[in-house]
Protein backbone atom coordinates (compact mmCIF):
# COMPACT_ATOMS: atom_id res chain seq x y z
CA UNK A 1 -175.44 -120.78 -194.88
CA UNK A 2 -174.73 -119.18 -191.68
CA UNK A 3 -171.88 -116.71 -191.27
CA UNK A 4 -169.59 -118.98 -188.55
CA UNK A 5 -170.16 -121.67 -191.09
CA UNK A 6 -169.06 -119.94 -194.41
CA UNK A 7 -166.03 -118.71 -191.87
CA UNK A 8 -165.04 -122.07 -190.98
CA UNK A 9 -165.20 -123.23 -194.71
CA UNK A 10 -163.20 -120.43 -195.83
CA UNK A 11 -160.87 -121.40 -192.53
CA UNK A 12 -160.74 -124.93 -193.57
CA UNK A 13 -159.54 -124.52 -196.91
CA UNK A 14 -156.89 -122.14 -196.44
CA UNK A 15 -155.90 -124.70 -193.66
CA UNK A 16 -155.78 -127.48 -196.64
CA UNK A 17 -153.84 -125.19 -198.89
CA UNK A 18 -151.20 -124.70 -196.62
CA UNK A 19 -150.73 -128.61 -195.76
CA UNK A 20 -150.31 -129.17 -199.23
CA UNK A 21 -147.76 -127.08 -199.67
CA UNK A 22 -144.83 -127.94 -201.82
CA UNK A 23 -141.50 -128.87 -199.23
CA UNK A 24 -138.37 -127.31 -200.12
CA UNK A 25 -136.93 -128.67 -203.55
CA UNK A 26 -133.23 -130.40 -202.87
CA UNK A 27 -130.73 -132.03 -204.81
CA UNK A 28 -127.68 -133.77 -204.47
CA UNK A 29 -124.53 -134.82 -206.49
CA UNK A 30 -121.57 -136.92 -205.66
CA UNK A 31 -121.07 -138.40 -202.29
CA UNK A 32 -120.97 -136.87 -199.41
CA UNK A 33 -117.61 -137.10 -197.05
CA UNK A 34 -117.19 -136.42 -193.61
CA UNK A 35 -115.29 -132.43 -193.47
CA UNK A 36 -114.91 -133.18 -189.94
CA UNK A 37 -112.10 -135.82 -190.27
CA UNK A 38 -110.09 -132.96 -192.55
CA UNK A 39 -108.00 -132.18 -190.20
CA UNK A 40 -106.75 -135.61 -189.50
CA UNK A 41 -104.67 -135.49 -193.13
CA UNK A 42 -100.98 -135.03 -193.00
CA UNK A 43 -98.65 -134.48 -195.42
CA UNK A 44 -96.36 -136.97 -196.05
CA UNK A 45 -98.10 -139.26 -193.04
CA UNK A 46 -101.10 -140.07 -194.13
CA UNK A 47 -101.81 -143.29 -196.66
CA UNK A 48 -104.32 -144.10 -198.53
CA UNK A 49 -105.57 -146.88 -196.69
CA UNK A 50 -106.61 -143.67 -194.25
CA UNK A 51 -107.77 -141.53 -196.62
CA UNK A 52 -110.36 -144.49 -197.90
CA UNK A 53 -111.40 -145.34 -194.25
CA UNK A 54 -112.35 -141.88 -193.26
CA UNK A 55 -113.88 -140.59 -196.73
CA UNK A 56 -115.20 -143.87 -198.30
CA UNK A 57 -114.19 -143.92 -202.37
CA UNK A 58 -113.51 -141.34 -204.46
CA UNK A 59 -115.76 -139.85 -207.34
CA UNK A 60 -112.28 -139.99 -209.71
CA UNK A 61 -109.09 -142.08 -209.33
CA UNK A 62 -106.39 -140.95 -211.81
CA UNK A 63 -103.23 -142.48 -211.83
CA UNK A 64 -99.76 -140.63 -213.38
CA UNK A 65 -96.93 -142.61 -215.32
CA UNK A 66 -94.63 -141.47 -212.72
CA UNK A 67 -96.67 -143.34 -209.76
CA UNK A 68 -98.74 -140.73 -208.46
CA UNK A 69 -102.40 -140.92 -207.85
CA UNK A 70 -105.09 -137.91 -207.62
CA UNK A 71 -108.30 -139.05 -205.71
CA UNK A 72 -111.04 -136.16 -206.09
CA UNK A 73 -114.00 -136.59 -203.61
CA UNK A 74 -117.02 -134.03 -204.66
CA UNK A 75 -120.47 -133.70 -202.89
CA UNK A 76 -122.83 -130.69 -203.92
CA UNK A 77 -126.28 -129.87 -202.39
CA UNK A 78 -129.06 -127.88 -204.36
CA UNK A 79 -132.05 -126.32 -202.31
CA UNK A 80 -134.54 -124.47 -203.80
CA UNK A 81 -137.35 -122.32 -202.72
CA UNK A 82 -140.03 -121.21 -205.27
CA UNK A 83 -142.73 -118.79 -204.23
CA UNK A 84 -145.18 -119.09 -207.27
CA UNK A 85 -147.37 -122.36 -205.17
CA UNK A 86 -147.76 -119.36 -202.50
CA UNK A 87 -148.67 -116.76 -205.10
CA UNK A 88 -151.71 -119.18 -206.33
CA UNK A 89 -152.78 -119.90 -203.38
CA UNK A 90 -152.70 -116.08 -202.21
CA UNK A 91 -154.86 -115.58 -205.39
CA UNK A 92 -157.22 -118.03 -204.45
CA UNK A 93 -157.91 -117.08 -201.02
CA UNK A 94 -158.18 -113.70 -202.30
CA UNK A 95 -160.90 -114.77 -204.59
CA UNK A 96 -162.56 -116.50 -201.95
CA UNK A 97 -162.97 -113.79 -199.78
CA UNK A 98 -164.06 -111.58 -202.12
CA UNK A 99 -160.67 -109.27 -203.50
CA UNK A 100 -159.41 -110.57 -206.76
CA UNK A 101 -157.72 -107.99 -207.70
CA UNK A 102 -154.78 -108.95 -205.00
CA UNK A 103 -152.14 -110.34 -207.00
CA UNK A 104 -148.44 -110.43 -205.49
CA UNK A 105 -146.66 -108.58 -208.09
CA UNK A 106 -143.86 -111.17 -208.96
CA UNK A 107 -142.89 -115.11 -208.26
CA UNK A 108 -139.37 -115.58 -207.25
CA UNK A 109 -137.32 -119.12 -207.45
CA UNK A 110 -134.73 -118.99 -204.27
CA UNK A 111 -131.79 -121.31 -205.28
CA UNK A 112 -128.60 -121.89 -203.35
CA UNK A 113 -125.70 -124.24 -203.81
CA UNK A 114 -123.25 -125.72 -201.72
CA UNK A 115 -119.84 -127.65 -203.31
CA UNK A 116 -117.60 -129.61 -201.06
CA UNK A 117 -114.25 -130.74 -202.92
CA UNK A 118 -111.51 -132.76 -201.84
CA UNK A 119 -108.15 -133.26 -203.42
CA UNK A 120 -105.82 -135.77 -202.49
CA UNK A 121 -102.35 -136.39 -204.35
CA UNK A 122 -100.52 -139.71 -203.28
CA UNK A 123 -96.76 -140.85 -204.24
CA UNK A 124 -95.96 -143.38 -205.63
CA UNK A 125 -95.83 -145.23 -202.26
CA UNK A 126 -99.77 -144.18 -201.32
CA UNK A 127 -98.25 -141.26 -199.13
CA UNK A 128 -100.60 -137.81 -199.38
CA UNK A 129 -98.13 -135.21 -200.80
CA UNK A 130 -100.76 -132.71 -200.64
CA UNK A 131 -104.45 -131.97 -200.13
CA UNK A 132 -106.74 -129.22 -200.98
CA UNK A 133 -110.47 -129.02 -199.40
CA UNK A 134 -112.83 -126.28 -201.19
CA UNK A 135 -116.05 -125.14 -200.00
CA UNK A 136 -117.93 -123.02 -202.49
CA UNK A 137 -121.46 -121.65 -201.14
CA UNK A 138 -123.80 -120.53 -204.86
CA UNK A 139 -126.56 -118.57 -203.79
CA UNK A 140 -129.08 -117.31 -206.66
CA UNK A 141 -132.36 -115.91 -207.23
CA UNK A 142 -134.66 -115.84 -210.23
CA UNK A 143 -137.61 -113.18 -210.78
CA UNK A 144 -140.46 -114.18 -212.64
């Protein structure tokens, strides 16, 4: 086998490996709501006819003796980012071309979450009384 060709191989598969690379992992939970139209809630002005139009239905409805309601709206996001498909690979090519001793010393999982939470309290006339919006960022990483 001639030299450019063995090169070309080599080329070739490394070029395969990397197409078939895992995408990033994601996740979701709840449904998401549009933070944009946030600012458009005021207290004792807004109805819930409004709040339903702009954020779609709530995750929970919960409804108090006295007439008041509590709609909670909660969309999270999960990406993840694993290096250990990479660390194969490296292995591999390191094989290939002759060094397998090269091994990256540690895999590491790359995790981070995002929360949005929104908290609306109606009287007992579907008036907001109050709302609360919460945006929690979870980033994390795991060694192994």
């Amino acid at each position: 086998m001639a030299p450019s060709t063995l090169t070309a191989g080599r080329a070739l598969l490394i070029a395969c490996a990397l197409a078939l690379a895992p995408p990033l992992g994601c996740a979701t939970r709840g449904t998401s709501f549009d933070v944009d139209k946030l600012p458009l809630i005021e207290e004792d002005v807004t109805t819930r006819a409004e709040i339903e139009q702009w954020f779609g239905r709530p995750l929970t409805v919960r409804s108090r003796p006295s007439g008041f309601a509590i709609y909670r709206y909660f969309h999270e996001e999960e990406t993840r980012r694993d290096t250990g498909f990479f660390s194969r690979i490296g292995r591999m090519v390191a094989a290939l071309l002759g060094r397998p001793g090269v091994v990256p010393p540690v895999d590491v999982e790359y995790k981070n979450t995002v929360r949005h939470e929104l908290v609306v309290l109606f009287d007992p006339d579907g008036i907001v009384t109050e709302a609360g919006y919460e945006r929690t960022e979870i980033p994390s990483k795991r060694v192994y």
